[in-house]
C-alpha atoms as a PDB file:
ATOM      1  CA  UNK A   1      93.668  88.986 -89.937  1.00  0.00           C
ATOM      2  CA  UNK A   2      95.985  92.248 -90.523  1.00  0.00           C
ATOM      3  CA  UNK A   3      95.668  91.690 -94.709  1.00  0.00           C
ATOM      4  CA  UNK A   4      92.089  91.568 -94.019  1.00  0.00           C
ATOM      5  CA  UNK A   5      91.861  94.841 -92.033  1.00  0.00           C
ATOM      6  CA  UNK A   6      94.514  96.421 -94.166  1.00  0.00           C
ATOM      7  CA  UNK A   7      92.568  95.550 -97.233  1.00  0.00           C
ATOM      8  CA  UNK A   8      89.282  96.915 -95.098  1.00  0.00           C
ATOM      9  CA  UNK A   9      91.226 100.760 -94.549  1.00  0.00           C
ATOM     10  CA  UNK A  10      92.470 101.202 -98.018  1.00  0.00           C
ATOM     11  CA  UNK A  11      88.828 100.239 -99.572  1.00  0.00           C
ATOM     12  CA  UNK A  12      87.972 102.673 -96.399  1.00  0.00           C
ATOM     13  CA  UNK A  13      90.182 105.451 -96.989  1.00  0.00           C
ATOM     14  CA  UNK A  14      89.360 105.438-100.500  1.00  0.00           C
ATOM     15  CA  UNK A  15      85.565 105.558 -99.885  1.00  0.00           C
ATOM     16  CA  UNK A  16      85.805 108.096 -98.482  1.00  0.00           C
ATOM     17  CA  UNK A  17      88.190 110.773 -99.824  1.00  0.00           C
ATOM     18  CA  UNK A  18      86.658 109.636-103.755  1.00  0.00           C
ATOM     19  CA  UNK A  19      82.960 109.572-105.097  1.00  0.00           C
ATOM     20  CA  UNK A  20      82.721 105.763-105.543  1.00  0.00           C
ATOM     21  CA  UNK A  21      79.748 103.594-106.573  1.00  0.00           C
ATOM     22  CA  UNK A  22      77.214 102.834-103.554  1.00  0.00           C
ATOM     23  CA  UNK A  23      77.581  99.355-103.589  1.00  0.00           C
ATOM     24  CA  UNK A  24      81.238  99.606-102.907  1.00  0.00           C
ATOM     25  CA  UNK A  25      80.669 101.839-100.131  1.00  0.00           C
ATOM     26  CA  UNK A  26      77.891 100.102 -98.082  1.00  0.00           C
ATOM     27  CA  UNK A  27      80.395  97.263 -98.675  1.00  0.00           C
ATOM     28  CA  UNK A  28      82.566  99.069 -96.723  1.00  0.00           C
ATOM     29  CA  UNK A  29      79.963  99.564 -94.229  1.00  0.00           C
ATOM     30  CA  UNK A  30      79.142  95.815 -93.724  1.00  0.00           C
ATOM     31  CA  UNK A  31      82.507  94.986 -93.586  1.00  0.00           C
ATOM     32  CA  UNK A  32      83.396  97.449 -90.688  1.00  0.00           C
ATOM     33  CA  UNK A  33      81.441  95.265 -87.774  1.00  0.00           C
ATOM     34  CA  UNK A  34      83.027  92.091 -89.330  1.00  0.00           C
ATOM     35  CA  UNK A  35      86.544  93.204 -89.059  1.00  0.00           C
ATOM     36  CA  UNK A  36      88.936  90.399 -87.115  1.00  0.00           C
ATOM     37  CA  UNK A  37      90.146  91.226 -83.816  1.00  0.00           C
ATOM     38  CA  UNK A  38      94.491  91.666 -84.164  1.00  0.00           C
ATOM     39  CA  UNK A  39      96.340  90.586 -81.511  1.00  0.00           C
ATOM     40  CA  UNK A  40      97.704  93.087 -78.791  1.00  0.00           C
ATOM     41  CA  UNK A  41     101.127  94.558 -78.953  1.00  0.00           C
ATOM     42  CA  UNK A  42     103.058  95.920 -75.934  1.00  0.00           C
ATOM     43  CA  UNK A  43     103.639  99.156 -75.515  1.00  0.00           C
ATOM     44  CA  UNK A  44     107.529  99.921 -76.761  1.00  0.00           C
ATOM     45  CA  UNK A  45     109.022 103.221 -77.109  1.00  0.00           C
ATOM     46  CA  UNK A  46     112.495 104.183 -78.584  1.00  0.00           C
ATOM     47  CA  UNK A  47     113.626 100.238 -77.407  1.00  0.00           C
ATOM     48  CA  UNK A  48     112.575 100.748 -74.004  1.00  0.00           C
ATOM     49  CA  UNK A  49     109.642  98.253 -73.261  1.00  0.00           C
ATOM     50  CA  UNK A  50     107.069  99.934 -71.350  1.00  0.00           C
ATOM     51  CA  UNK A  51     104.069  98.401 -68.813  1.00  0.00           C
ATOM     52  CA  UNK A  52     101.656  98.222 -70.669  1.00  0.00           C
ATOM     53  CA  UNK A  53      99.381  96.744 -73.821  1.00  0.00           C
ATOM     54  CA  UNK A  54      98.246  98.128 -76.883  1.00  0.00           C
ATOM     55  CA  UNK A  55      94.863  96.734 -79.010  1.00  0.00           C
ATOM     56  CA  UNK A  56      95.362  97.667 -82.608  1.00  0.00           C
ATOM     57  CA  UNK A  57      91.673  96.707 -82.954  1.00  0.00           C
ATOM     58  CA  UNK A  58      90.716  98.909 -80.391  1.00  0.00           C
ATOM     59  CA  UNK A  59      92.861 101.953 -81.725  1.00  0.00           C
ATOM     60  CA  UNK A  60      91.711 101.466 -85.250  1.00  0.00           C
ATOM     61  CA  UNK A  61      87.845 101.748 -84.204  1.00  0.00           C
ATOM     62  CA  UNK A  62      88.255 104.783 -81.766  1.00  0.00           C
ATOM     63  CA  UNK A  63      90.178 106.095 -85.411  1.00  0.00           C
ATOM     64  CA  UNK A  64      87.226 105.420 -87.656  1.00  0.00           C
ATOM     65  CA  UNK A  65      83.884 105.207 -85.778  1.00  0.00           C
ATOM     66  CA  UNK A  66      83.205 109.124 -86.725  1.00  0.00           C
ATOM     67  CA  UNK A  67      83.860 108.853 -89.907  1.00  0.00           C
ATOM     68  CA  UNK A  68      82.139 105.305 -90.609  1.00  0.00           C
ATOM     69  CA  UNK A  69      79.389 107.001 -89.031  1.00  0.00           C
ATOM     70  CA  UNK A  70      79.089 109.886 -91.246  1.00  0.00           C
ATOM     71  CA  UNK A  71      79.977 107.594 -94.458  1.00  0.00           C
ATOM     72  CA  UNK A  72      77.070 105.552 -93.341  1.00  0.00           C
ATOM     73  CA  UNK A  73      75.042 108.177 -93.010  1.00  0.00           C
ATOM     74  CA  UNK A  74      75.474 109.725 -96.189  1.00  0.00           C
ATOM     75  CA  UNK A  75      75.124 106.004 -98.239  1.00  0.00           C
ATOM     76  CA  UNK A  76      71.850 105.939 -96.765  1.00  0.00           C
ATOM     77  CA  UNK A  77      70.405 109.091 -96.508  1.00  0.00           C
ATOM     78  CA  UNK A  78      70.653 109.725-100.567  1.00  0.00           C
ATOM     79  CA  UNK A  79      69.206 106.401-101.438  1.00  0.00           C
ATOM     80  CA  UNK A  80      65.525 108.337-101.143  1.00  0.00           C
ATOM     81  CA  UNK A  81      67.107 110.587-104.169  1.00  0.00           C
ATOM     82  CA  UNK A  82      68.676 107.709-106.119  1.00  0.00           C
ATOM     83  CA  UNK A  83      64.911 106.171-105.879  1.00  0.00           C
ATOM     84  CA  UNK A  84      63.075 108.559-106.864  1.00  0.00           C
ATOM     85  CA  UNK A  85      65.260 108.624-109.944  1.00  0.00           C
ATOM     86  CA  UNK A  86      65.289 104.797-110.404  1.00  0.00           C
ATOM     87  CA  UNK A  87      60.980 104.879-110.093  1.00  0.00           C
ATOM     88  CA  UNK A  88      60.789 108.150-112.955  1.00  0.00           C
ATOM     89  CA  UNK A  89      63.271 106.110-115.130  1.00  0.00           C
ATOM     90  CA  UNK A  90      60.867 104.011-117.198  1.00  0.00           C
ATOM     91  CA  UNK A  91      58.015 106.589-117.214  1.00  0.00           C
ATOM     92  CA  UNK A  92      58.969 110.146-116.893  1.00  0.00           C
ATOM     93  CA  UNK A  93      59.410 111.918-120.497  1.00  0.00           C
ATOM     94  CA  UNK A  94      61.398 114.059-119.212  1.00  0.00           C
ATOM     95  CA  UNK A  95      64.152 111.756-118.800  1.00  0.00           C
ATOM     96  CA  UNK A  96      63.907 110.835-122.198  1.00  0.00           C
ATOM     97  CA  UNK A  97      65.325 113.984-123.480  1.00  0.00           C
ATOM     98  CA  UNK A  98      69.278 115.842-123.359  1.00  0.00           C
ATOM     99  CA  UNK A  99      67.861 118.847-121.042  1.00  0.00           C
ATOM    100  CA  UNK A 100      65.868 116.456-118.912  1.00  0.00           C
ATOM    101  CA  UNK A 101      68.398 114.283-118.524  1.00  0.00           C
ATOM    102  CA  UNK A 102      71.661 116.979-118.104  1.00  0.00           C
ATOM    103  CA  UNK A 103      69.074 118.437-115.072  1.00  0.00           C
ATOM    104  CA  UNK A 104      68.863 114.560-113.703  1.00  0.00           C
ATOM    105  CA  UNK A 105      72.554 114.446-113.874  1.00  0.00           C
ATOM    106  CA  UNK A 106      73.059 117.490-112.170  1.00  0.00           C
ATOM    107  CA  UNK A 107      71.333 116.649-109.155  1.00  0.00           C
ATOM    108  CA  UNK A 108      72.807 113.185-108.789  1.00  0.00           C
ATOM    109  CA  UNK A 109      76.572 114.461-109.874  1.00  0.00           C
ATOM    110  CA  UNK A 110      75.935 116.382-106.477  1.00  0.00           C
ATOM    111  CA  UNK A 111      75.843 113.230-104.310  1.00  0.00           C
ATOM    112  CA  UNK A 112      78.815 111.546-102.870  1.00  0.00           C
ATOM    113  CA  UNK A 113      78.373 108.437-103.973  1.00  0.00           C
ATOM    114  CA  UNK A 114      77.547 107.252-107.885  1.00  0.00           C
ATOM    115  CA  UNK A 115      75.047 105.174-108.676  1.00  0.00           C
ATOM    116  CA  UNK A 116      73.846 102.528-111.370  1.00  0.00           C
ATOM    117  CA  UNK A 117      70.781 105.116-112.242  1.00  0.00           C
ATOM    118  CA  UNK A 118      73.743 108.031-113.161  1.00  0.00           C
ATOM    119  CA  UNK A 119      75.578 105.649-114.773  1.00  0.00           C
ATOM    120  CA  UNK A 120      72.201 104.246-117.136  1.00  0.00           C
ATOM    121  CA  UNK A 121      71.642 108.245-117.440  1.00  0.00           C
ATOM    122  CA  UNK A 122      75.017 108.982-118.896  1.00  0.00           C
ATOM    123  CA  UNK A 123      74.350 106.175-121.448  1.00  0.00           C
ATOM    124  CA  UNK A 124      71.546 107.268-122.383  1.00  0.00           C
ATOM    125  CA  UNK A 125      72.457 110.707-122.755  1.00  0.00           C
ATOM    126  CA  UNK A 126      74.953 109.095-125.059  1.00  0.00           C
ATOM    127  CA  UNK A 127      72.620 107.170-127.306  1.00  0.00           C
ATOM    128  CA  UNK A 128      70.286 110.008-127.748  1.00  0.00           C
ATOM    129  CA  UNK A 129      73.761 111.698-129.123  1.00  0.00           C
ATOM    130  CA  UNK A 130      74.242 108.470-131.464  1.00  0.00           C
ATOM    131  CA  UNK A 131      70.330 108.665-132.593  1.00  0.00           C
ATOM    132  CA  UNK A 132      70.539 112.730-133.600  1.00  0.00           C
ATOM    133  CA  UNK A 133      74.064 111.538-135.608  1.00  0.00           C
ATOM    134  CA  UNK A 134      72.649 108.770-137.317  1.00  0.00           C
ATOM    135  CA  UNK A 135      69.326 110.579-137.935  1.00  0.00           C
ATOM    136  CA  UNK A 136      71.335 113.614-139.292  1.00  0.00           C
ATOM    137  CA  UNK A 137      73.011 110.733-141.650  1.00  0.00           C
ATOM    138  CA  UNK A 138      69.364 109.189-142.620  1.00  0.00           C
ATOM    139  CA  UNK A 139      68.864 112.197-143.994  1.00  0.00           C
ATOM    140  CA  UNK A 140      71.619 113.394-146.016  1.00  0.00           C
ATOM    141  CA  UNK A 141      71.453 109.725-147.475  1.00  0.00           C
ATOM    142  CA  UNK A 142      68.036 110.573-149.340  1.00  0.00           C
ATOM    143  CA  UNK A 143      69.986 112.677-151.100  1.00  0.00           C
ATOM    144  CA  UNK A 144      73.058 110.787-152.141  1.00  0.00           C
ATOM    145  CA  UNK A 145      74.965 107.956-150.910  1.00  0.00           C
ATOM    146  CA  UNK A 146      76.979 108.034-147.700  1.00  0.00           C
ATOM    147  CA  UNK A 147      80.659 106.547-147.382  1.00  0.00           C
ATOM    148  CA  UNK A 148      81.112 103.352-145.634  1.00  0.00           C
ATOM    149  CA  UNK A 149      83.533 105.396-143.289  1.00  0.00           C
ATOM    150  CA  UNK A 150      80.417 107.270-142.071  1.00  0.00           C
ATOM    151  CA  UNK A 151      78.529 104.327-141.372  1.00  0.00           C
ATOM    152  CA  UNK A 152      81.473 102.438-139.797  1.00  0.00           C
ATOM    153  CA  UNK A 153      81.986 105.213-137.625  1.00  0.00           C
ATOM    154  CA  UNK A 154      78.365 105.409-136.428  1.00  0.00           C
ATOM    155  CA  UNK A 155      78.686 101.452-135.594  1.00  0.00           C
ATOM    156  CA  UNK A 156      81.906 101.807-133.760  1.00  0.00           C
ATOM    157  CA  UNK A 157      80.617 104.761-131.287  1.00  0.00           C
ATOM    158  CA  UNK A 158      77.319 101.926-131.189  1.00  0.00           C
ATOM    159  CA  UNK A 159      79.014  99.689-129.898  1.00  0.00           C
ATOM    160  CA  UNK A 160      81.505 101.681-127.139  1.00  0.00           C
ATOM    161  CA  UNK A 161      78.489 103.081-125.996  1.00  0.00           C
ATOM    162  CA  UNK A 162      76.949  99.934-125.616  1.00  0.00           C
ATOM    163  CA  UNK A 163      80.034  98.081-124.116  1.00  0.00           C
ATOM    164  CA  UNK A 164      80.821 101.560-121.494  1.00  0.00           C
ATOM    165  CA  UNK A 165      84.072 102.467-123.316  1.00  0.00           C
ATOM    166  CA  UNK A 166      82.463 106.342-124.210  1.00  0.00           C
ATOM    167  CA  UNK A 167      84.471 109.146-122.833  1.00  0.00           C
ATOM    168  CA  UNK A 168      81.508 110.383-120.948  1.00  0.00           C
ATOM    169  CA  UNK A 169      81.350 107.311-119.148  1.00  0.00           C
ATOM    170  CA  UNK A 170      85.180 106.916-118.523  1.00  0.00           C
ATOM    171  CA  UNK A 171      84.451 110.659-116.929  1.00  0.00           C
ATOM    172  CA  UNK A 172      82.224 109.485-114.469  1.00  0.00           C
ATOM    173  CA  UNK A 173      84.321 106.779-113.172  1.00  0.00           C
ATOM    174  CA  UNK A 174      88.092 107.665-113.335  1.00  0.00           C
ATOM    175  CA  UNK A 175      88.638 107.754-109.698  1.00  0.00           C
ATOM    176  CA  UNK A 176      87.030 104.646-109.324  1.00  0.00           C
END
């Protein structure tokens, strides 16, 4: 029971002191009101065994209720936002473009929690990047022949955007 509520207050603690993806923090949530009772402890101080008994249970949710309360609140309450992002994602031109998506980004860097609609955003961002590069080599090909370095290159940064290894995406998650 204590490695489970130790594991519980480090996944806690870091919820809340780093932006962290919002499935990882309502899995914090859920996992509060499941937490195992610990046994009592008498009271001791300095070797000298006092009247008295001591629930570390009881201590750790008068510790945490506030603030499980406020990380609760502020899972929730931005999921409207995240939405609304997740319905225009398909659909909304404006999303389809750098300055459309750098304003999307904006408003959802501002939330304390990331989500998977940032993290599609970023990669897309990024493959818009890849498209101008590659277009850009389309066209100097028509007029002679690029080197296989170029075109390696353009496959490699394919493929690390595709697989999430892109700096912009390592960014985005390096406190995670």
């Amino acid at each position: 029971n204590a490695i489970v509520t130790r594991a519980w207050v480090v996944d806690f603690i870091h919820a809340k002191t780093v932006r962290e993806r919002a499935s990882f923090v309502e899995d914090v949530i859920r996992r509060y009101v499941t937490l195992p009772q610990l046994p009592a402890l008498p009271i001791a101080f300095a070797g000298i065994e006092l009247h008295g008994v001591v629930s570390p249970s009881s201590v750790l949710a008068q510790n945490t209720k506030d603030s499980i309360t406020i990380l609760s609140a502020n899972a929730y309450s931005y999921n409207h936002i995240i939405g609304n992002f997740a319905s225009r994602l398909p659909n909304d031109f404006s999303l389809r473009n750098k300055s459309g998506i750098s304003v999307a980004l904006g408003e959802l860097k501002k939330l304390p929690i990331l989500s998977v609609i940032e993290e599609k955003l970023i990669i897309r961002e990024e493959l818009i990047d890849w498209n101008d590069e590659a277009l850009q080599m389309i066209g100097v090909s028509a007029t002679y022949k690029c080197p296989f370095s170029s075109i390696e290159s353009l496959h490699t940064k394919l493929m690390n955007i595709l697989h999430g290894k892109t700096e912009g995406r390592e960014q985005n998650i390096q406190n995670i």
